[in-house]
PDB file of N, CA and C in Angstrom:
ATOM      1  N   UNK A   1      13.375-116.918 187.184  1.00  0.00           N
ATOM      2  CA  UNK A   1      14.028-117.149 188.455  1.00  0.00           C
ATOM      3  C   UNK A   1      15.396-116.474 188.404  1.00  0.00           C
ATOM      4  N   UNK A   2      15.776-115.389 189.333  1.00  0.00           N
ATOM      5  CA  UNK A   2      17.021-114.545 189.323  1.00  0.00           C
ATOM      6  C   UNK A   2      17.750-115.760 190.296  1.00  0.00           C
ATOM      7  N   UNK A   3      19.206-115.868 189.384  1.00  0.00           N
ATOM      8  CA  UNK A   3      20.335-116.483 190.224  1.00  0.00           C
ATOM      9  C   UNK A   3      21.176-115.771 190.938  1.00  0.00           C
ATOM     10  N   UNK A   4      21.601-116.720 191.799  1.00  0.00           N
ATOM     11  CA  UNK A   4      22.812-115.687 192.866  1.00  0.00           C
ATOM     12  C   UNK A   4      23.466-114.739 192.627  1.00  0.00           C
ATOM     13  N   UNK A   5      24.207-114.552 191.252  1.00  0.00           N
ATOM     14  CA  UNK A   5      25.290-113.945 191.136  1.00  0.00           C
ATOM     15  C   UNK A   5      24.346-112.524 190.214  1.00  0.00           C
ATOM     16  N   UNK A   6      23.079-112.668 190.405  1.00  0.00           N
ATOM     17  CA  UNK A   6      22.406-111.052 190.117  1.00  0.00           C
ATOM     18  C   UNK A   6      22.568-110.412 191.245  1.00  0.00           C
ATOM     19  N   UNK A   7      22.872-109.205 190.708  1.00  0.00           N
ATOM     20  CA  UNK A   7      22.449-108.109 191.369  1.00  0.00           C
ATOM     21  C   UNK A   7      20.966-107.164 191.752  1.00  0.00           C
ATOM     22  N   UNK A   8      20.627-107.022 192.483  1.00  0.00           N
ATOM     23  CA  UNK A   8      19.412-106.214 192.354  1.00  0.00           C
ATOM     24  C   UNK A   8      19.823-104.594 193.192  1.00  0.00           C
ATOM     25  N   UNK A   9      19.474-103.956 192.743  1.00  0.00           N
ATOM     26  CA  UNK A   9      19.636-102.516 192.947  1.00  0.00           C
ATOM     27  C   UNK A   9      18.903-102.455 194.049  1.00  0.00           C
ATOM     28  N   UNK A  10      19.677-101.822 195.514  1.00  0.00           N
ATOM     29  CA  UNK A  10      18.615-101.373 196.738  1.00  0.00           C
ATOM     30  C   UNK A  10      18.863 -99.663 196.774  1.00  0.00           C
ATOM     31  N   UNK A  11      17.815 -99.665 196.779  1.00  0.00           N
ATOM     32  CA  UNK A  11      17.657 -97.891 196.824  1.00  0.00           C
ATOM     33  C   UNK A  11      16.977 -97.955 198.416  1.00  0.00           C
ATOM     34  N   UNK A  12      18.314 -96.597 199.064  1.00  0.00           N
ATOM     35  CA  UNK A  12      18.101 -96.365 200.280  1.00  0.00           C
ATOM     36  C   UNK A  12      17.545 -95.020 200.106  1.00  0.00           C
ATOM     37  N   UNK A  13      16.488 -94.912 201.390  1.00  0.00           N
ATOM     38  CA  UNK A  13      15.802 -93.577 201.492  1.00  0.00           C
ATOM     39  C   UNK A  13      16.706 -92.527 201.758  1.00  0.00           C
ATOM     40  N   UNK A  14      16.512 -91.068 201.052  1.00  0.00           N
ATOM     41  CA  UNK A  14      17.147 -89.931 201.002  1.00  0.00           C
ATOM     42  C   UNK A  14      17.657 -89.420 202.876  1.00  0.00           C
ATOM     43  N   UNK A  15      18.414 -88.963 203.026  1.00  0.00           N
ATOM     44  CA  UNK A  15      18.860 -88.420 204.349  1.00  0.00           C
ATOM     45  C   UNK A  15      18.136 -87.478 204.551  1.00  0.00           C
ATOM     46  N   UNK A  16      17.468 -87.426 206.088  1.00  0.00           N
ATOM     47  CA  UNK A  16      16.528 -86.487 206.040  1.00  0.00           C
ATOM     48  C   UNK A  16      17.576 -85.392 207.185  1.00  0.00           C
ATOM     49  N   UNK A  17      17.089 -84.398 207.318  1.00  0.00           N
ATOM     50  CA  UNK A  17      17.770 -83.487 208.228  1.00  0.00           C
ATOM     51  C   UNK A  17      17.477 -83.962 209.611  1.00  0.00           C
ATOM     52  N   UNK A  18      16.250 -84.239 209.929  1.00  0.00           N
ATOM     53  CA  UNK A  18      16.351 -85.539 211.217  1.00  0.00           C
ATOM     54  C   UNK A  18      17.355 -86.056 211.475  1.00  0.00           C
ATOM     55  N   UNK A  19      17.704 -86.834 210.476  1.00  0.00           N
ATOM     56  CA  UNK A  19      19.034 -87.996 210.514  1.00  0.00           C
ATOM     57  C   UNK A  19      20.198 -87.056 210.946  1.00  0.00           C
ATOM     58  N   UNK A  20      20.302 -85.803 210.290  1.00  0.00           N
ATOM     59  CA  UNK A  20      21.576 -85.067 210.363  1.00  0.00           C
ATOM     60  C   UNK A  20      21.352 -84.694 211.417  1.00  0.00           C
ATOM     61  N   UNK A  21      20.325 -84.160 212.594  1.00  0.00           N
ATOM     62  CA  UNK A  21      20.151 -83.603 213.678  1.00  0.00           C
ATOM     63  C   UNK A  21      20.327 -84.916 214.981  1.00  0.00           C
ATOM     64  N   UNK A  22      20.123 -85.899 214.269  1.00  0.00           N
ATOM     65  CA  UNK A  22      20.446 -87.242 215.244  1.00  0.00           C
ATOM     66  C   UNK A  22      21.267 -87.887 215.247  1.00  0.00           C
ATOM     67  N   UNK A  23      22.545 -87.673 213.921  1.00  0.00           N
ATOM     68  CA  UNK A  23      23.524 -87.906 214.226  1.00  0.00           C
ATOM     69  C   UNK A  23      24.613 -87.072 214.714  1.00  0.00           C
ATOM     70  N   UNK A  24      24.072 -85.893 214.658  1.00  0.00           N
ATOM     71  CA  UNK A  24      25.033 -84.360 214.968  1.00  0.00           C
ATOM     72  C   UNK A  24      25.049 -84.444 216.695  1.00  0.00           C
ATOM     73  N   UNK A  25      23.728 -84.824 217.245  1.00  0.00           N
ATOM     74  CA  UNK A  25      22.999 -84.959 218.530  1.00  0.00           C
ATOM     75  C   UNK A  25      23.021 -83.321 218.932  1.00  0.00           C
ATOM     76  N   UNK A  26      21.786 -83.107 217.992  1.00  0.00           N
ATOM     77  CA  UNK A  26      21.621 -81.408 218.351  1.00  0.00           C
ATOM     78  C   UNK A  26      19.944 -81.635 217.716  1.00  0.00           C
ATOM     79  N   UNK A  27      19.254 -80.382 218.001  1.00  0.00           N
ATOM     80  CA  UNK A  27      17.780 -80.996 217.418  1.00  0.00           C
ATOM     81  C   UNK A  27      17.911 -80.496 216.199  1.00  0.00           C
ATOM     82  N   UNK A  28      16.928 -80.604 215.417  1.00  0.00           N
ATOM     83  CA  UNK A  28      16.450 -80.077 214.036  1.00  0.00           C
ATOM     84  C   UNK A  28      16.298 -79.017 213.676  1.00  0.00           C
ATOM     85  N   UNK A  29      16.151 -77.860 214.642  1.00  0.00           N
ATOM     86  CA  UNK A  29      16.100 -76.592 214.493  1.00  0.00           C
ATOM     87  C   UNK A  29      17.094 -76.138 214.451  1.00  0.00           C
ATOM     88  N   UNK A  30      17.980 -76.703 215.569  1.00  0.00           N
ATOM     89  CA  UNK A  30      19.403 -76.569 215.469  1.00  0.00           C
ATOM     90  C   UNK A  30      20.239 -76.905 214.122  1.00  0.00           C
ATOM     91  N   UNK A  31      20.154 -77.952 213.772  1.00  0.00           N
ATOM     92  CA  UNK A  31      21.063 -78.348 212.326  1.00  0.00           C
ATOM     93  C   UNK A  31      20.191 -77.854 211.054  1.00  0.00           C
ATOM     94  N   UNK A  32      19.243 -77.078 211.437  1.00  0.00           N
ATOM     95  CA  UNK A  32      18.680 -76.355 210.644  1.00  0.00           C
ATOM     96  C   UNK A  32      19.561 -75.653 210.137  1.00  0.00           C
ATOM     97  N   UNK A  33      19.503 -74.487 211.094  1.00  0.00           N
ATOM     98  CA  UNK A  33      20.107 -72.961 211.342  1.00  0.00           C
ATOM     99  C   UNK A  33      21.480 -73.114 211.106  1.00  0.00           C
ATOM    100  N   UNK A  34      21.906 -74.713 211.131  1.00  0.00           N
ATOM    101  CA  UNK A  34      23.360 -74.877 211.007  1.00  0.00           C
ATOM    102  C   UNK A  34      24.225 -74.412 209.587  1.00  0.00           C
ATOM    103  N   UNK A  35      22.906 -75.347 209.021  1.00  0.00           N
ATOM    104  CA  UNK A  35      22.971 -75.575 207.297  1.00  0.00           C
ATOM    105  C   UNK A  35      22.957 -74.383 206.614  1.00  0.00           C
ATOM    106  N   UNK A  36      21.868 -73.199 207.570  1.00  0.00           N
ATOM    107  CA  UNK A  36      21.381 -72.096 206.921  1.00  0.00           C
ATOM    108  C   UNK A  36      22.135 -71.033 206.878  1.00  0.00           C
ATOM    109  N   UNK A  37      23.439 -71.316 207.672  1.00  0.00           N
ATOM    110  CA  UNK A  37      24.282 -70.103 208.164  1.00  0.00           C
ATOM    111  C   UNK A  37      23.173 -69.229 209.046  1.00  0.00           C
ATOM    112  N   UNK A  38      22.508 -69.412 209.680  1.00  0.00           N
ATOM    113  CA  UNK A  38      21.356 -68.828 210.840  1.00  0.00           C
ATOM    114  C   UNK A  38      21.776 -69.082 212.358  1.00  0.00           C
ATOM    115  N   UNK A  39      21.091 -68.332 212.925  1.00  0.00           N
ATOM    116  CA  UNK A  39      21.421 -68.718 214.482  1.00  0.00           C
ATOM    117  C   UNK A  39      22.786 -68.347 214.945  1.00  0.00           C
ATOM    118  N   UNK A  40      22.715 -68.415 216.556  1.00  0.00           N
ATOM    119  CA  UNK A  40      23.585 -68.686 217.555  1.00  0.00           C
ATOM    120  C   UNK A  40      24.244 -69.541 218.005  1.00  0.00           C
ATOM    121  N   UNK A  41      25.487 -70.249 217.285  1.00  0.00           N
ATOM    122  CA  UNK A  41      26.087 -71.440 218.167  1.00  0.00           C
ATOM    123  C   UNK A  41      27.589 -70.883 217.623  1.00  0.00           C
ATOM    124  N   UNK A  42      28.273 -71.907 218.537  1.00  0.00           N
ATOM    125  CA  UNK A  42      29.973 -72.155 218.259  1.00  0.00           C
ATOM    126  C   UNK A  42      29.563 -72.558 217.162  1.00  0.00           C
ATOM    127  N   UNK A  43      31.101 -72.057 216.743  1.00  0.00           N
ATOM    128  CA  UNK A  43      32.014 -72.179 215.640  1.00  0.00           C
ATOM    129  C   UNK A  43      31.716 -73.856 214.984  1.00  0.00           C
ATOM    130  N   UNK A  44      31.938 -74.522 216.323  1.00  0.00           N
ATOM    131  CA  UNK A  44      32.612 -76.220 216.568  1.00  0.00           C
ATOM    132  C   UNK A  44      31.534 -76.891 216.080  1.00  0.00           C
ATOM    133  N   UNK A  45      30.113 -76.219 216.907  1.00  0.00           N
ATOM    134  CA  UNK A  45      28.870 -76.835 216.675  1.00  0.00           C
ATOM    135  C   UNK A  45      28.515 -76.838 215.183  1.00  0.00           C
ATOM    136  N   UNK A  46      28.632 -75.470 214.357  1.00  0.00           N
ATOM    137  CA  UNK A  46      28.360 -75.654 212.886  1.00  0.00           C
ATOM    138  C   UNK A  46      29.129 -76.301 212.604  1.00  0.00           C
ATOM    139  N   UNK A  47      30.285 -76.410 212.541  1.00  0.00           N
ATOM    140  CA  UNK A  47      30.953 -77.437 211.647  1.00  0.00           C
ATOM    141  C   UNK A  47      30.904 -78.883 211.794  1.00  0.00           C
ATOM    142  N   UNK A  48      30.359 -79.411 213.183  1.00  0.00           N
ATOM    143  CA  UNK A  48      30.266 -80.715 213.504  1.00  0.00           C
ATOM    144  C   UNK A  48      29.029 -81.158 212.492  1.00  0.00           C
ATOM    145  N   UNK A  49      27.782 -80.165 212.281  1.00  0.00           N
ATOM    146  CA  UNK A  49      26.454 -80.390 212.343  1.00  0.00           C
ATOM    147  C   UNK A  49      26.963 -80.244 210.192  1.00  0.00           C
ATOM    148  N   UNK A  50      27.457 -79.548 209.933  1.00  0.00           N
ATOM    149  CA  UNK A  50      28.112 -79.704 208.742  1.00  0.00           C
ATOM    150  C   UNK A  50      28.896 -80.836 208.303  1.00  0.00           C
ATOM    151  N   UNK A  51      29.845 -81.096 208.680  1.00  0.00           N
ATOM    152  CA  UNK A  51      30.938 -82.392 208.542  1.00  0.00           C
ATOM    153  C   UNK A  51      29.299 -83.442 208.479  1.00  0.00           C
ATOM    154  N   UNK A  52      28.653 -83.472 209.414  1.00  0.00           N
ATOM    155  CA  UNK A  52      28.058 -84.868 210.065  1.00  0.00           C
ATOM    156  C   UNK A  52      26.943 -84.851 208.431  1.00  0.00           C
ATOM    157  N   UNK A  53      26.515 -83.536 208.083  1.00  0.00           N
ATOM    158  CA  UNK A  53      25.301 -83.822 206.882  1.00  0.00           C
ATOM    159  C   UNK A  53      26.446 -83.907 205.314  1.00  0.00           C
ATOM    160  N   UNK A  54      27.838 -83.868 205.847  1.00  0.00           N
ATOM    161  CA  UNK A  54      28.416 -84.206 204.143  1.00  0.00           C
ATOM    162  C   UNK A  54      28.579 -85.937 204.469  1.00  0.00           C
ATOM    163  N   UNK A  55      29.079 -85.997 205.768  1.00  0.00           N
ATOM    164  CA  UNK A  55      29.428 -87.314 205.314  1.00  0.00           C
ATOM    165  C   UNK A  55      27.807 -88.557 205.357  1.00  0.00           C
ATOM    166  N   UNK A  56      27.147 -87.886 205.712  1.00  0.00           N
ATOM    167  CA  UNK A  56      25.436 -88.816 205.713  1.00  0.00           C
ATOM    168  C   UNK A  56      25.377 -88.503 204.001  1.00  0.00           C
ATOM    169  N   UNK A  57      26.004 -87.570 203.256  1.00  0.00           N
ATOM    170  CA  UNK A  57      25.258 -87.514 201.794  1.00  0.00           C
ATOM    171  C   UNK A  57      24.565 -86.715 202.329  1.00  0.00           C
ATOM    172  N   UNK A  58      23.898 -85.689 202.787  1.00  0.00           N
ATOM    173  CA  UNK A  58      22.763 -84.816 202.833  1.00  0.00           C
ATOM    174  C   UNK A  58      22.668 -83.776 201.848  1.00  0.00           C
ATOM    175  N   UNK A  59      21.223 -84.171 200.919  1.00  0.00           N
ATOM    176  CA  UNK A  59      21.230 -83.245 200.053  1.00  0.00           C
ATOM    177  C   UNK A  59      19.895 -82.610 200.332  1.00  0.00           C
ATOM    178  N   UNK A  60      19.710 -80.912 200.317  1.00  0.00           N
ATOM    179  CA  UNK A  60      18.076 -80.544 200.687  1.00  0.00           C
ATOM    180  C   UNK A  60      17.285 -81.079 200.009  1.00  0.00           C
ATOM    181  N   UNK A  61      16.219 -80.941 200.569  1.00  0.00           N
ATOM    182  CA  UNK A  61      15.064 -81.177 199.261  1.00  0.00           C
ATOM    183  C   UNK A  61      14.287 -80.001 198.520  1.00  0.00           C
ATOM    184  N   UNK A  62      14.763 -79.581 197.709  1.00  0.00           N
ATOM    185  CA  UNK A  62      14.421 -78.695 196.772  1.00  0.00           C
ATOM    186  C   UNK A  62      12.757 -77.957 196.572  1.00  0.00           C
ATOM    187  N   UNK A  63      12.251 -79.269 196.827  1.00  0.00           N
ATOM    188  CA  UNK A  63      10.408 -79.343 196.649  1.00  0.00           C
ATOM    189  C   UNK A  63      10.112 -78.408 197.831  1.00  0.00           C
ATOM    190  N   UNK A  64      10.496 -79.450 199.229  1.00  0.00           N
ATOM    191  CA  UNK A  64      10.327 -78.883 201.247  1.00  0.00           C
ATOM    192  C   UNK A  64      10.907 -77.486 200.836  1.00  0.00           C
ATOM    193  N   UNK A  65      12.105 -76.845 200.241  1.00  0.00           N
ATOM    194  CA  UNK A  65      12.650 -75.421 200.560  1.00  0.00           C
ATOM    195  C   UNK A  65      11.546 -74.178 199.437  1.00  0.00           C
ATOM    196  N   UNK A  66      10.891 -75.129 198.209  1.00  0.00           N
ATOM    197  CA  UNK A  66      10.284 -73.828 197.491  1.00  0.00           C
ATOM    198  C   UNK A  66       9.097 -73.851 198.227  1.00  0.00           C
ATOM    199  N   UNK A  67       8.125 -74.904 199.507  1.00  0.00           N
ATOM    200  CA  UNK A  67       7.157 -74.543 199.797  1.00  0.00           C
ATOM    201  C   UNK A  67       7.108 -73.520 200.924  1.00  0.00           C
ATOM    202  N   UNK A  68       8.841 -72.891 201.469  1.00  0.00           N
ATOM    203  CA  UNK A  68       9.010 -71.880 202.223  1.00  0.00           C
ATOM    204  C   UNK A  68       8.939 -70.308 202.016  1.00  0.00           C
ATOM    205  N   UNK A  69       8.984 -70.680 200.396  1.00  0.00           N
ATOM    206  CA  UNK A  69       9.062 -69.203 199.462  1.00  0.00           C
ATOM    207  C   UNK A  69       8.219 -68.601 199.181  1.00  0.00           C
TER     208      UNK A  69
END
């Protein structure tokens, strides 16, 4: 029987670029191209869509980018 004063470790699911495209409020293709240095937008827009995936923690997923290669 675990008492109160344990801790148990919660592991939250990884940030998906979704998340970064829904909190940026731009779509996914968009904060794609953001990340990628790709595309057509303001200045303002990459950096919002940037700022918004450092401070979520957004890290790629390594696995999703080698099945592009």
């Amino acid at each position: 029987m675990a008492s109160d004063d344990q801790h148990v470790p919660v592991f939250s699911k990884p940030v998906t670029l979704r998340d970064v495209a829904a909190q940026a409020g731009v779509s996914v293709a968009t904060a794609s191209k953001a990340l990628n240095d790709q595309g057509r937008m303001t200045a303002e827009t990459r950096e919002r869509i940037r700022e918004t995936a450092r401070r979520l923690g957004f890290r790629p997923n390594s696995l999703a980018q080698s099945l592009l290669r």
